[in-house]
C-alpha atoms as a PDB file:
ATOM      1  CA  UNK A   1     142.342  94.445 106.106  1.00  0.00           C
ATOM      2  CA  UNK A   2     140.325  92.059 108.514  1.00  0.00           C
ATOM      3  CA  UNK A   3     137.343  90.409 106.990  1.00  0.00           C
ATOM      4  CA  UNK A   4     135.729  89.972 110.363  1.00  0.00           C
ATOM      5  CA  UNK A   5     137.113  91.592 113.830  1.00  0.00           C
ATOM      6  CA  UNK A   6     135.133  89.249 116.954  1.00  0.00           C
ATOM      7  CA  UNK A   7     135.860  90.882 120.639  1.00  0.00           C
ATOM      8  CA  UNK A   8     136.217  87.538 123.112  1.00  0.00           C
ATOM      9  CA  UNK A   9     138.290  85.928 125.840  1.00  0.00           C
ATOM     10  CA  UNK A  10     140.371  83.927 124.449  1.00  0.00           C
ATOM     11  CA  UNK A  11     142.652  83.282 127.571  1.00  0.00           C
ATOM     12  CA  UNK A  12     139.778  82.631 130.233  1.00  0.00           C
ATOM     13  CA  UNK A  13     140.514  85.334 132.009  1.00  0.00           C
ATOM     14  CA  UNK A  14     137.865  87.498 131.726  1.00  0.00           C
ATOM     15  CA  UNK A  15     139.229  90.623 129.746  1.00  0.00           C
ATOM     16  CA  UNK A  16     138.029  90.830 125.762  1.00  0.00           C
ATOM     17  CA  UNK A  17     140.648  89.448 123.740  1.00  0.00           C
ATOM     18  CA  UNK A  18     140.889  90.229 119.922  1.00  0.00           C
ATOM     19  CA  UNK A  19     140.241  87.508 116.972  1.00  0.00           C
ATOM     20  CA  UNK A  20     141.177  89.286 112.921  1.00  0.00           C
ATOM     21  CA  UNK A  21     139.571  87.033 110.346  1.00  0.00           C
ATOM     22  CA  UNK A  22     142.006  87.665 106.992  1.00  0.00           C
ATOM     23  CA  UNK A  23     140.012  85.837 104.196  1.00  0.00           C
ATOM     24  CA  UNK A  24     142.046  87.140 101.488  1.00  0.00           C
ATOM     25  CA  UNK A  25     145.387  85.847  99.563  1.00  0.00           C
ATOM     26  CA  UNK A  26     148.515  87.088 101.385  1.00  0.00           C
ATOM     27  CA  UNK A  27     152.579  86.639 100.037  1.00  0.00           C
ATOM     28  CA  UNK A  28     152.611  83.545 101.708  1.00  0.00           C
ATOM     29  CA  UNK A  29     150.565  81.252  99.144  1.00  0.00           C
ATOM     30  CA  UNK A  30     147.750  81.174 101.778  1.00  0.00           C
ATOM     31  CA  UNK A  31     144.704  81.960 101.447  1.00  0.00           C
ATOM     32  CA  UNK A  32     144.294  84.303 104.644  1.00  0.00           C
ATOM     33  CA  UNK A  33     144.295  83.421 108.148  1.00  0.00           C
ATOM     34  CA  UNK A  34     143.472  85.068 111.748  1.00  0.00           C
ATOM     35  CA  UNK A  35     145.923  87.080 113.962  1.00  0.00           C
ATOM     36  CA  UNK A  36     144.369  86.715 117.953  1.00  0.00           C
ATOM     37  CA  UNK A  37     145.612  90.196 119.939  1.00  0.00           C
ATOM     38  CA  UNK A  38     145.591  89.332 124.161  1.00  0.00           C
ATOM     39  CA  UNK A  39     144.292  92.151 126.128  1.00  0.00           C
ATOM     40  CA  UNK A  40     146.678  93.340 128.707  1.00  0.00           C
ATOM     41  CA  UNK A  41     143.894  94.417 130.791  1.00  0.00           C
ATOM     42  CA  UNK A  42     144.833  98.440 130.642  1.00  0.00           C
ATOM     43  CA  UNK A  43     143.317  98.987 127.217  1.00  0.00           C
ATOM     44  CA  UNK A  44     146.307  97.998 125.170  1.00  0.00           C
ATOM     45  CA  UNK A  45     146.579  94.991 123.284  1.00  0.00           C
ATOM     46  CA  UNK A  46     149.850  92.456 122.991  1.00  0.00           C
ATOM     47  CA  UNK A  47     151.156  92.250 119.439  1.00  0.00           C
ATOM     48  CA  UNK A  48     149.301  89.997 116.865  1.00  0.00           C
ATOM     49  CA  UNK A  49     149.770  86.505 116.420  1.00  0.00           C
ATOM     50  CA  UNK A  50     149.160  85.342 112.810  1.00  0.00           C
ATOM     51  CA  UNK A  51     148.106  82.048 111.703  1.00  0.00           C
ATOM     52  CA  UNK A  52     147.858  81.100 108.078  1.00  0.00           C
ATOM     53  CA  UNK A  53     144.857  79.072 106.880  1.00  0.00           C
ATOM     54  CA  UNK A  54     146.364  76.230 104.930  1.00  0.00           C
ATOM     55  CA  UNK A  55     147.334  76.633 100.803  1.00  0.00           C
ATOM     56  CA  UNK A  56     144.704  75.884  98.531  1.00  0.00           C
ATOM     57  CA  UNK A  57     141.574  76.166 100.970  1.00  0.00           C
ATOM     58  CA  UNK A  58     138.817  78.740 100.453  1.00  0.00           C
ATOM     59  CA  UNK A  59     137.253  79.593 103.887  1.00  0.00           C
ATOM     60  CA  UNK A  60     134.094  81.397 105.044  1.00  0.00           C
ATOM     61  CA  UNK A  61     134.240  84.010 107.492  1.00  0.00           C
ATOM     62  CA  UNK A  62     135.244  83.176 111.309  1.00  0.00           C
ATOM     63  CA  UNK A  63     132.081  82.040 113.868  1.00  0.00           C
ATOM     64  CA  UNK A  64     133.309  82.817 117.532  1.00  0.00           C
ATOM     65  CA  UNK A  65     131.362  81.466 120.090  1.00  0.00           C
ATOM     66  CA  UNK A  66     130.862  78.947 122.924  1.00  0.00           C
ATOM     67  CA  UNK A  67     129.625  76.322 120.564  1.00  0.00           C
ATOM     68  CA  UNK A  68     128.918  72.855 122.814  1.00  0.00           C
ATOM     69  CA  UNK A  69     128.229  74.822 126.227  1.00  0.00           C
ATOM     70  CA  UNK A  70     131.327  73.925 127.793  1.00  0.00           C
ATOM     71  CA  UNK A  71     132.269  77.439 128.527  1.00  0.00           C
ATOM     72  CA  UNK A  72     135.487  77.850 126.126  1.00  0.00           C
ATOM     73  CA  UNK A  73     135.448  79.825 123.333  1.00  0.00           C
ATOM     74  CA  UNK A  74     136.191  78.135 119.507  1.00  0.00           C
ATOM     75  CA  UNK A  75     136.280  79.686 115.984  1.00  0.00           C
ATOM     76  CA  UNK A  76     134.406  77.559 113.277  1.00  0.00           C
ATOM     77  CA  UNK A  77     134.775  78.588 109.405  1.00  0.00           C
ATOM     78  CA  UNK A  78     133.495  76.292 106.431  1.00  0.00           C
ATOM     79  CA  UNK A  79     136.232  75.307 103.730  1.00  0.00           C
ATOM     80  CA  UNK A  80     136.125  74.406 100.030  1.00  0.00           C
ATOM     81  CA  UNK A  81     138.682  73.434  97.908  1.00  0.00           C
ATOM     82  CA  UNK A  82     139.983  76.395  95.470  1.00  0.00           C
ATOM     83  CA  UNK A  83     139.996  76.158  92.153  1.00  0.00           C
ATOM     84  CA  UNK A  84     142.148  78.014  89.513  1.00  0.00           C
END
């Protein structure tokens, strides 16, 4: 299940776009990672594409947001190094 769900363009092109924030460990050895979902523009979404968050990395939850004012959207998350 996502950690955090964030509705935002992704693609520029001015439809909501879907970011899934997976902060948990998955069969992969990762330690979570994001899926983004591209509107089609008729209500339905394209299939997920999942991204892993590299081995070995803790990460806080997923920040979307136009963060220098140059009008594109970026996620930010803050790492640590896990320990077991």
């Amino acid at each position: 299940m996502p950690q955090t769900i964030h509705t935002v363009d992704v693609n520029n092109d001015g439809i909501p776009d879907l970011i899934q924030d997976y902060a948990t460990a998955n069969n992969t050895g990762a330690l979570g990672g994001f899926s983004i979902s591209i509107a089609n523009g008729d209500g339905a979404l394209r299939p997920a594409v999942f991204y892993d968050y590299p081995c070995g990395v803790l990460l806080s939850p997923m920040a979307v947001g136009d963060f220098n004012g140059d009008g594109k959207v970026t996620g930010h998350m803050c790492a640590s190094q896990a320990q077991f």
